[in-house]
N, C-alpha and C. Protein backbone atom coordinates (compact mmCIF):
# COMPACT_ATOMS: atom_id res chain seq x y z
N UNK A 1 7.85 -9.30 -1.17
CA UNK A 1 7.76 -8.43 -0.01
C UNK A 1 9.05 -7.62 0.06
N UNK A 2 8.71 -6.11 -0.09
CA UNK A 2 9.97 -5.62 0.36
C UNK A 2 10.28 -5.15 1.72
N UNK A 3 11.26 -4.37 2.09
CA UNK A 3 11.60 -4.19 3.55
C UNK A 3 11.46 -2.33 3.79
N UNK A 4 11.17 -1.90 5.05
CA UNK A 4 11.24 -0.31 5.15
C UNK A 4 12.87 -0.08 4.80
N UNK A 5 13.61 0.73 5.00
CA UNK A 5 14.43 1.85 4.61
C UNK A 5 14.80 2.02 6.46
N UNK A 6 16.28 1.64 6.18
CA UNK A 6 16.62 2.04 8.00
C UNK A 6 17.16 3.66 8.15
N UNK A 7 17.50 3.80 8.83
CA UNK A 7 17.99 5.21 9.44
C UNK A 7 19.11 5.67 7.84
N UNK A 8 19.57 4.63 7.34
CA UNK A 8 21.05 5.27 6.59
C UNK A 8 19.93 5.34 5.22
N UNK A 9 18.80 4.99 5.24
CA UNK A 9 17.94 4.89 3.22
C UNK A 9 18.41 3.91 2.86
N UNK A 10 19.05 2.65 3.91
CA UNK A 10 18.60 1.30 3.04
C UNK A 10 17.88 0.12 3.64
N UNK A 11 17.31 -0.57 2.84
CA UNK A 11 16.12 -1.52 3.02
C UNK A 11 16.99 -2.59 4.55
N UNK A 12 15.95 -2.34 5.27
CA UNK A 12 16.76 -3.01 6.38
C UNK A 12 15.89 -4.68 6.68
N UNK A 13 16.00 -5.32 6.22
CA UNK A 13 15.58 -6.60 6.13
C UNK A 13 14.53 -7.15 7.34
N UNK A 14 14.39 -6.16 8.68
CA UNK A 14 14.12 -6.80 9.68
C UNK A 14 12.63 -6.09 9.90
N UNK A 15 12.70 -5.25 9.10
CA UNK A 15 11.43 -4.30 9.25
C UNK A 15 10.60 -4.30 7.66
N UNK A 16 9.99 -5.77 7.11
CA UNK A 16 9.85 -5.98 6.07
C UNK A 16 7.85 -4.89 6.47
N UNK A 17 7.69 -4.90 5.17
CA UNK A 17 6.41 -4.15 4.44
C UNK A 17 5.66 -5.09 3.82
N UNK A 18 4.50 -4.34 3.66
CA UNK A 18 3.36 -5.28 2.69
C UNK A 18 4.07 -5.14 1.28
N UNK A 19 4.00 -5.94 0.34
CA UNK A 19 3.57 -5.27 -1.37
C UNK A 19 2.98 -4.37 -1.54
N UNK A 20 3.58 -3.54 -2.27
CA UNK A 20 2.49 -2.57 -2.58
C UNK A 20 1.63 -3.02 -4.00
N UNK A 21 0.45 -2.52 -3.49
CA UNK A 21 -0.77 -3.04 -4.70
C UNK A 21 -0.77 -2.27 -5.59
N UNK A 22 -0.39 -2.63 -7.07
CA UNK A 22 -0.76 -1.67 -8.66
C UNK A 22 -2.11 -1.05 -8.96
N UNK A 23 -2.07 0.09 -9.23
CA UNK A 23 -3.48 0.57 -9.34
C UNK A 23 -4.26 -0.70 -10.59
N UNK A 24 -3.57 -0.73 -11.23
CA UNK A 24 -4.10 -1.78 -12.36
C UNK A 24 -5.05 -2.70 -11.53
N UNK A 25 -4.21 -3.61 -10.48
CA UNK A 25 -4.88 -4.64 -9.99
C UNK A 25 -6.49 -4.39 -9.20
N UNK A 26 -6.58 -3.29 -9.18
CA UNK A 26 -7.63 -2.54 -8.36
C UNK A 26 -8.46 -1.35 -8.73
N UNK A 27 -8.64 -1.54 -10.60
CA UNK A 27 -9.77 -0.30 -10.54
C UNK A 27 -10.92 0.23 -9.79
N UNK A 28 -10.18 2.09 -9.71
CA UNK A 28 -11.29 2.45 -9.23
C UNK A 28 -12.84 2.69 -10.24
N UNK A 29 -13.63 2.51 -9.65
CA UNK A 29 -15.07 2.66 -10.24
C UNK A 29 -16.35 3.83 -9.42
N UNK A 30 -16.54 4.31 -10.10
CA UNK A 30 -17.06 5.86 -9.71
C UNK A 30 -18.11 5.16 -8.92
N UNK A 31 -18.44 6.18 -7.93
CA UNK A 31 -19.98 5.96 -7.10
C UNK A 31 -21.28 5.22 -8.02
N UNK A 32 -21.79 6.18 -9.02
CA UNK A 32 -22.39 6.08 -10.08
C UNK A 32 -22.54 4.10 -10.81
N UNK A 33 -21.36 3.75 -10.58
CA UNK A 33 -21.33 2.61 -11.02
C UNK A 33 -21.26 1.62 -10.25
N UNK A 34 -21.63 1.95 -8.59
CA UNK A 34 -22.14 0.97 -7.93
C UNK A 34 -23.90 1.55 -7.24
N UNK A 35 -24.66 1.40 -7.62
CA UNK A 35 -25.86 1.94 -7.56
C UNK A 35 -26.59 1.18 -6.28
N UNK A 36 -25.65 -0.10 -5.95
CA UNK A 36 -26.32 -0.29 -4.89
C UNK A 36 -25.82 -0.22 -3.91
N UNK A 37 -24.88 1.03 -3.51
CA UNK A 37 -24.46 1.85 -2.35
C UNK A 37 -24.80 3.22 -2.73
N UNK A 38 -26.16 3.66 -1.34
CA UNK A 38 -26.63 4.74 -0.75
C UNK A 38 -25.76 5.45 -0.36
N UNK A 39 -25.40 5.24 0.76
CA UNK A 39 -24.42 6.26 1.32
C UNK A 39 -23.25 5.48 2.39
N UNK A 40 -22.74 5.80 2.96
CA UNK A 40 -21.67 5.20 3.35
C UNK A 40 -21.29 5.58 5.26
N UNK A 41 -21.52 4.89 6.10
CA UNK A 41 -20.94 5.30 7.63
C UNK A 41 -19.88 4.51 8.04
N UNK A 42 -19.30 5.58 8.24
CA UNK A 42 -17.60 5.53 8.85
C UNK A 42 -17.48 5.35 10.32
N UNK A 43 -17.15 4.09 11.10
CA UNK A 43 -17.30 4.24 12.51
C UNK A 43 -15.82 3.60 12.89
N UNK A 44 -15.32 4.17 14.09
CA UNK A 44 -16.19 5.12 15.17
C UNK A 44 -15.57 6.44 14.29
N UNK A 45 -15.89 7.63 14.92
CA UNK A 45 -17.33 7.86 15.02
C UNK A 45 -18.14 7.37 14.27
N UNK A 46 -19.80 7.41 14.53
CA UNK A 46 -20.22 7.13 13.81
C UNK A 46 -20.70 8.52 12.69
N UNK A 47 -19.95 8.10 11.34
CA UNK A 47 -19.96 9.23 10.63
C UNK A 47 -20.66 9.02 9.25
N UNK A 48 -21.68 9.71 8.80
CA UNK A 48 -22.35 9.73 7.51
C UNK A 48 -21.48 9.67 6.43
N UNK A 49 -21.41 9.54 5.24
CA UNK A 49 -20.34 9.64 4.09
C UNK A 49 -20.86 9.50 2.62
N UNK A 50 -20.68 10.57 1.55
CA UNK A 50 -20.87 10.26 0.47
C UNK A 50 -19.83 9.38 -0.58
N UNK A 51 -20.30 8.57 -1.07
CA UNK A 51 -19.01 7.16 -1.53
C UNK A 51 -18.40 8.57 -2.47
N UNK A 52 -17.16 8.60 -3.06
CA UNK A 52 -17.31 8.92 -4.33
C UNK A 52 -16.32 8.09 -5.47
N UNK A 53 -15.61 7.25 -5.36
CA UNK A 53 -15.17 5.94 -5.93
C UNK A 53 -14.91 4.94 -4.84
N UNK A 54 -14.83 3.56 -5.67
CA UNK A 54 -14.55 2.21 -4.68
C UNK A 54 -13.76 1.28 -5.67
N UNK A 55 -12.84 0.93 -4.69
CA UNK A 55 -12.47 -0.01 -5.71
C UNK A 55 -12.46 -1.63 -4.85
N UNK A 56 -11.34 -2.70 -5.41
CA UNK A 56 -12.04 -4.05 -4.10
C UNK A 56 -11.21 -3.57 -3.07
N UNK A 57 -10.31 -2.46 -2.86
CA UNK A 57 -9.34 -2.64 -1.98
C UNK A 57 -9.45 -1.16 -1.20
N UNK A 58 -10.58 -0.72 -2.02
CA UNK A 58 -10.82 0.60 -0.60
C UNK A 58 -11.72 1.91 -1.03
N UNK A 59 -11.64 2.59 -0.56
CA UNK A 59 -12.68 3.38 -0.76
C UNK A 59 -12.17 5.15 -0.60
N UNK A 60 -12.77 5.63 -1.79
CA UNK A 60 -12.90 7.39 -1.36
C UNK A 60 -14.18 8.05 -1.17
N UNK A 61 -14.22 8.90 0.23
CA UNK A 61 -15.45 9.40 0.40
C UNK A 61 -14.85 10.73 1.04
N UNK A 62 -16.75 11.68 1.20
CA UNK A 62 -16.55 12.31 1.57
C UNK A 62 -17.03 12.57 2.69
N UNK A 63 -16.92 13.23 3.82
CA UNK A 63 -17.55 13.61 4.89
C UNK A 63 -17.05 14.83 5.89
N UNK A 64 -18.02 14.90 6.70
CA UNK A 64 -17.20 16.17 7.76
C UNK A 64 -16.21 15.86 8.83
N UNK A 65 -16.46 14.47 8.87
CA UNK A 65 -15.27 14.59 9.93
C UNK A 65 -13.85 14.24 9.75
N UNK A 66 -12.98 14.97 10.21
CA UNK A 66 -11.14 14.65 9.94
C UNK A 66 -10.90 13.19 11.08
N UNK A 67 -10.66 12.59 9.49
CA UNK A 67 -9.87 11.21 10.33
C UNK A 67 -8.53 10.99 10.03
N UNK A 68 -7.67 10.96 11.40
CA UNK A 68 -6.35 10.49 11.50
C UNK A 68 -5.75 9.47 10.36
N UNK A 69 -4.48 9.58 9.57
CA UNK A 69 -4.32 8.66 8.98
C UNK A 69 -3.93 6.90 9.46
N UNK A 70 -4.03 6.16 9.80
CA UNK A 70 -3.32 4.77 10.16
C UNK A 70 -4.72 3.73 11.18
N UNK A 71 -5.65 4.90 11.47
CA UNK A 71 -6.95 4.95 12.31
C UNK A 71 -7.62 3.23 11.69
N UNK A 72 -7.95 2.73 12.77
CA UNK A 72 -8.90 1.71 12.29
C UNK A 72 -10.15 2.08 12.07
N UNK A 73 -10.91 1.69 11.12
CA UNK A 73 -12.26 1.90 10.87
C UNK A 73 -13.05 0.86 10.35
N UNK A 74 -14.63 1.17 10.63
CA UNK A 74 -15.15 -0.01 9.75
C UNK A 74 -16.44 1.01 8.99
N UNK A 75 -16.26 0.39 7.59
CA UNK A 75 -16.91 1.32 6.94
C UNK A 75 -18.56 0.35 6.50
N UNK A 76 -19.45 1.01 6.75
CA UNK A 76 -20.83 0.28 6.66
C UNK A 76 -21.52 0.90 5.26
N UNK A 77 -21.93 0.27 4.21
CA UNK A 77 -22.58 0.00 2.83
C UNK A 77 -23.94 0.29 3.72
N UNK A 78 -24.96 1.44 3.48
CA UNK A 78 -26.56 1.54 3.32
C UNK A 78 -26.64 1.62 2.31
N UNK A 79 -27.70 0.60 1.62
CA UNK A 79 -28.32 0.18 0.41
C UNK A 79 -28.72 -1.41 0.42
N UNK A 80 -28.48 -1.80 -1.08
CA UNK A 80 -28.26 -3.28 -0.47
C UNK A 80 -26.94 -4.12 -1.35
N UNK A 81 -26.24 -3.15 -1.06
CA UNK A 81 -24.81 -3.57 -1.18
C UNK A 81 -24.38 -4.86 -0.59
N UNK A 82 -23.17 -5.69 -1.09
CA UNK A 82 -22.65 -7.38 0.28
C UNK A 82 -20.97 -7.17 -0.28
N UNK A 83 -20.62 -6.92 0.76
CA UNK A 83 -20.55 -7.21 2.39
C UNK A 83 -21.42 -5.63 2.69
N UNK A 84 -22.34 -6.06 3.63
CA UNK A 84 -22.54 -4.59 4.42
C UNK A 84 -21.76 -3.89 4.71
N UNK A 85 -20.45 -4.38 5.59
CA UNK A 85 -19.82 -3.34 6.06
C UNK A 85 -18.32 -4.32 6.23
N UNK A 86 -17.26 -3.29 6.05
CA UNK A 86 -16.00 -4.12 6.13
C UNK A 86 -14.69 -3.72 6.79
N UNK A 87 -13.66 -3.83 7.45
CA UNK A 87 -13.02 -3.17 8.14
C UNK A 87 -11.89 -2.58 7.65
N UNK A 88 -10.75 -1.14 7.94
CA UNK A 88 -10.08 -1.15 7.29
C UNK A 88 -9.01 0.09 8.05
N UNK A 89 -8.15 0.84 7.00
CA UNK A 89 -7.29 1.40 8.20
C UNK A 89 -7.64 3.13 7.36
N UNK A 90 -7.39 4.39 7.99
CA UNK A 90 -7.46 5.35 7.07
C UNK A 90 -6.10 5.57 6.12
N UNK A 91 -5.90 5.66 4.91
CA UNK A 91 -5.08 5.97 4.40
C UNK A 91 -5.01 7.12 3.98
N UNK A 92 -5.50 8.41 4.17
CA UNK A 92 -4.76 9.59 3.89
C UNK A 92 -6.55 10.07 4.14
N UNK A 93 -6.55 11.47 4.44
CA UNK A 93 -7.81 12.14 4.66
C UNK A 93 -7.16 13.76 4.35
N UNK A 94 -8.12 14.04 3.65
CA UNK A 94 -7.55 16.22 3.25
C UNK A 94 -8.85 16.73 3.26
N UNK A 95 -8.48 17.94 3.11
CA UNK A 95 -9.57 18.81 2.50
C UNK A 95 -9.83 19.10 1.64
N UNK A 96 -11.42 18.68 1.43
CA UNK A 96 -12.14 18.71 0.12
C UNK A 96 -12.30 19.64 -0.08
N UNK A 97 -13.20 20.62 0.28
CA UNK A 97 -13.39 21.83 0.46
C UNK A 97 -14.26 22.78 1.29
N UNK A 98 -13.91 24.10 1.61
CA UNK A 98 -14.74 24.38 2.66
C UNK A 98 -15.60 25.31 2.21
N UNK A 99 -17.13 25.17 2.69
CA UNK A 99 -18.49 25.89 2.74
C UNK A 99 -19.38 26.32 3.28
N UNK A 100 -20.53 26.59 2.92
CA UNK A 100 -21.07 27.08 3.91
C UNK A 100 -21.53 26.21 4.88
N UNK A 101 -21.51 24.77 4.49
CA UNK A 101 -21.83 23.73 5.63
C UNK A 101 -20.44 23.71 6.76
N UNK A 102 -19.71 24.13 6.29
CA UNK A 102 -17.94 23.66 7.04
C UNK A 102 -17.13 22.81 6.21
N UNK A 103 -16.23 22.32 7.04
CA UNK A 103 -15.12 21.40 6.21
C UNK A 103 -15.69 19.94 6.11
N UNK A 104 -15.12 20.21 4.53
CA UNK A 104 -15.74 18.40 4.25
C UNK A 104 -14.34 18.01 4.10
N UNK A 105 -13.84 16.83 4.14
CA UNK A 105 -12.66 16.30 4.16
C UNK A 105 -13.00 15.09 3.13
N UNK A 106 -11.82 14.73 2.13
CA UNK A 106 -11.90 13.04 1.32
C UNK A 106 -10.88 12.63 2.33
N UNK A 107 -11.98 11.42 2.62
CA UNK A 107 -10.95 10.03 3.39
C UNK A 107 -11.00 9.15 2.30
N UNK A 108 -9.79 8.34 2.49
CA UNK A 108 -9.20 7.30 1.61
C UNK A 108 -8.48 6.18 2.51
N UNK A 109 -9.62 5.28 2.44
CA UNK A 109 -9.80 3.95 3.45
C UNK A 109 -9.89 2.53 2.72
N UNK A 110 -8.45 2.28 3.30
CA UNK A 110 -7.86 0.86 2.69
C UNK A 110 -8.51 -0.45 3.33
N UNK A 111 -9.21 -0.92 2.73
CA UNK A 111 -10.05 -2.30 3.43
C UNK A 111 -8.59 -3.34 3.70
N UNK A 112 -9.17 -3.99 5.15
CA UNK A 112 -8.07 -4.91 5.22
C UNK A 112 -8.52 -6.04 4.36
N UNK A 113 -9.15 -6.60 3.60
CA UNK A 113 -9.30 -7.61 2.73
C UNK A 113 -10.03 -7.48 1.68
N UNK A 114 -9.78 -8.01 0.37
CA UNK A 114 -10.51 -7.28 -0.65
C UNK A 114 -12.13 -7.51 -0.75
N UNK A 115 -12.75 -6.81 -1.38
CA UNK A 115 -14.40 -7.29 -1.63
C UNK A 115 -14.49 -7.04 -3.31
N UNK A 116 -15.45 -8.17 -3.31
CA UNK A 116 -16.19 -8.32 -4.73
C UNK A 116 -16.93 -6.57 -4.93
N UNK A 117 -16.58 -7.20 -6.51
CA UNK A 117 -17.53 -5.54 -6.65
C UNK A 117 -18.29 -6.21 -7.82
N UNK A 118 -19.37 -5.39 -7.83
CA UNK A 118 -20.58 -6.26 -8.96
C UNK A 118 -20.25 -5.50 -10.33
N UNK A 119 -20.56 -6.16 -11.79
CA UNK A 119 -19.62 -6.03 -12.77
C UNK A 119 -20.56 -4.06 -13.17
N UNK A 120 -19.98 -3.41 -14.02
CA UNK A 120 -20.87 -2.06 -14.16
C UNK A 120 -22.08 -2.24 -14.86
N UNK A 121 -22.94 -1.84 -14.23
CA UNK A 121 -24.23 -1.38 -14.57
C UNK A 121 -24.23 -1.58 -16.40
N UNK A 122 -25.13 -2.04 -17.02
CA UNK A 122 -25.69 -2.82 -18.08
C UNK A 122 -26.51 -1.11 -18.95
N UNK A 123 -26.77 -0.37 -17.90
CA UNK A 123 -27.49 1.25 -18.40
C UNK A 123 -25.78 1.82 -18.41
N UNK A 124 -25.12 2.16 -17.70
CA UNK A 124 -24.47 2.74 -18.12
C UNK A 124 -23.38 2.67 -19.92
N UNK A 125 -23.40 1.41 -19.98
CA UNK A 125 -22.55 0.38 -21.60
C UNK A 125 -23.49 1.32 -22.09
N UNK A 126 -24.88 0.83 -22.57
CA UNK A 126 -26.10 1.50 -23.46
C UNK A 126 -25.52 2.76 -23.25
N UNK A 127 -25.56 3.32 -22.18
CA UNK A 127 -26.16 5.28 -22.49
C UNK A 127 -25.07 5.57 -23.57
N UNK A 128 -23.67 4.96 -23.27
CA UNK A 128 -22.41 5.53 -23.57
C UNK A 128 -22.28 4.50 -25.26
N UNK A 129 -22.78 3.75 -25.22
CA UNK A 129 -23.06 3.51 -26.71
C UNK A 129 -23.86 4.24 -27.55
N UNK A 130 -25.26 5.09 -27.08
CA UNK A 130 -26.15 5.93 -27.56
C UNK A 130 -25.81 6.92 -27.83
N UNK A 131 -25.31 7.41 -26.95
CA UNK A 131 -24.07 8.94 -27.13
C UNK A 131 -23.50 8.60 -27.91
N UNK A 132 -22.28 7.82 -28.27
CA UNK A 132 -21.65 7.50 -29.57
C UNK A 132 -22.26 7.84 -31.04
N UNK A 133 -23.66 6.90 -31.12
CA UNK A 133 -23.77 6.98 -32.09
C UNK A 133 -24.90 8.11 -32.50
N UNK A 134 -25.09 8.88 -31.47
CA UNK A 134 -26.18 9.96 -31.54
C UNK A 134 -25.07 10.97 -31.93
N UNK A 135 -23.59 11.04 -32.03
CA UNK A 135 -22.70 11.82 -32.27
C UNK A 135 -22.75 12.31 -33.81
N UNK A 136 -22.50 13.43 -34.01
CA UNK A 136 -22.30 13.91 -35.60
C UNK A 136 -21.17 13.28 -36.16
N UNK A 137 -21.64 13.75 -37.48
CA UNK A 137 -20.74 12.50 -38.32
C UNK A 137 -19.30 13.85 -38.19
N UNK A 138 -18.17 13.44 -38.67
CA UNK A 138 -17.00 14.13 -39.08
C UNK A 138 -17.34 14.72 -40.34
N UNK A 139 -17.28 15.98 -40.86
CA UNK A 139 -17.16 16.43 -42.10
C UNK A 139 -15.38 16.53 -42.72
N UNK A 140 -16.11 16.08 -44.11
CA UNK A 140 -14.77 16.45 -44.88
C UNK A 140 -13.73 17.28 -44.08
N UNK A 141 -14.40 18.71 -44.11
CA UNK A 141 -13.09 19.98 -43.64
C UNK A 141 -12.40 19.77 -42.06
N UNK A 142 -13.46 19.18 -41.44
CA UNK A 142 -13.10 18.64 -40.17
C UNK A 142 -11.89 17.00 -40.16
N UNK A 143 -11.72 16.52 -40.70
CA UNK A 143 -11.25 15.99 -40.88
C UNK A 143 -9.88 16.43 -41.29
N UNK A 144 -9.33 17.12 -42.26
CA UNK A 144 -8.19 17.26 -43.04
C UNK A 144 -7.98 18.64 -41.73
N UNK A 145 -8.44 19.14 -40.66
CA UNK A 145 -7.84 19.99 -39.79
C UNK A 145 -7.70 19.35 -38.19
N UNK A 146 -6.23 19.44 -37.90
CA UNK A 146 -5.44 18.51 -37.13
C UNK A 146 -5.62 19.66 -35.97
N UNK A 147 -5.44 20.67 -35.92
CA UNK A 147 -5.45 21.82 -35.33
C UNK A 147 -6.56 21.27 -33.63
N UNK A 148 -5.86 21.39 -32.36
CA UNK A 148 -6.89 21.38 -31.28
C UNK A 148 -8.26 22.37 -31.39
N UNK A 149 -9.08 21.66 -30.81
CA UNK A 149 -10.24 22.86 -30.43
C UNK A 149 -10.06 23.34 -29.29
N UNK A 150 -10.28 24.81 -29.31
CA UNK A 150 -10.30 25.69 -28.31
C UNK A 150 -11.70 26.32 -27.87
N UNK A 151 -11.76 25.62 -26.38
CA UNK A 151 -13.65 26.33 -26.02
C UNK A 151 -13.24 27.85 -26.32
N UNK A 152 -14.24 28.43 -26.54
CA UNK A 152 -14.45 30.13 -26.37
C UNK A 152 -15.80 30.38 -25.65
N UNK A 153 -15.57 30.04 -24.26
CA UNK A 153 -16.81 30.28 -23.41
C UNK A 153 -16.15 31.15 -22.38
């Protein structure tokens, strides 16, 4: 555990902090690779949300409404996701981008305790093994040229 930083920028012992968590310890895993989360509501408000990664320790989505950073929330799994729904704090919210619907904002919401995540999808290994080997072979000349490819689109 380390400590905040007092008025002078040094660690002042009395105002200790969480650990901070390594991304390592906590891959994120794309929407896509949890298939059994639909969509995602952010309450209070109660707010609709598209997942777009999760990892056990929190979540990025998107939605219309701007949430405060430090905000308590509890974020609810429609599908048949477990835990349904779990509680947590906002950790940073921006703008995604704006359209003709209005502003969508990514929130980035730190669960206060971690959750299981189910291992990736068994179709996704296959597709990305099929692609592999549905790939063209390397030719000779391709080979002996080190040179990057450059799209020309």
């Amino acid at each position: 555990m380390s400590s905040q930083p007092n008025d002078h920028g040094k660690p002042d012992p009395a105002r200790p902090t969480a650990p901070e968590a390594s991304p390592a310890e906590d891959p994120r895993h794309p929407a896509s690779d949890v298939p059994a989360i639909k969509a995602v509501r952010i309450s209070p408000p109660r707010t609709d949300a598209v997942l777009i990664n999760i990892s056990a320790g929190g979540i990025l989505a998107e939605c219309g409404t701007r949430f405060q950073p430090g905000v308590r929330v509890t974020v609810g799994f429609v599908g048949e996701f477990l835990p349904a729904s779990v509680t947590g704090r906002v950790a940073r919210s921006s703008i995604a981008r704006i359209g003709p619907e209005g502003v969508r904002y990514h929130v980035g919401i730190a669960f206060s305790a971690k959750i299981p995540l189910p291992d990736r999808p068994p179709a996704a290994d296959t597709n990305a093994t099929a692609a592999a080997e549905a790939a063209p072979e390397a030719t000779s000349a391709d080979a002996g040229d080190a040179r990057p490819r450059v799209n020309r689109w």
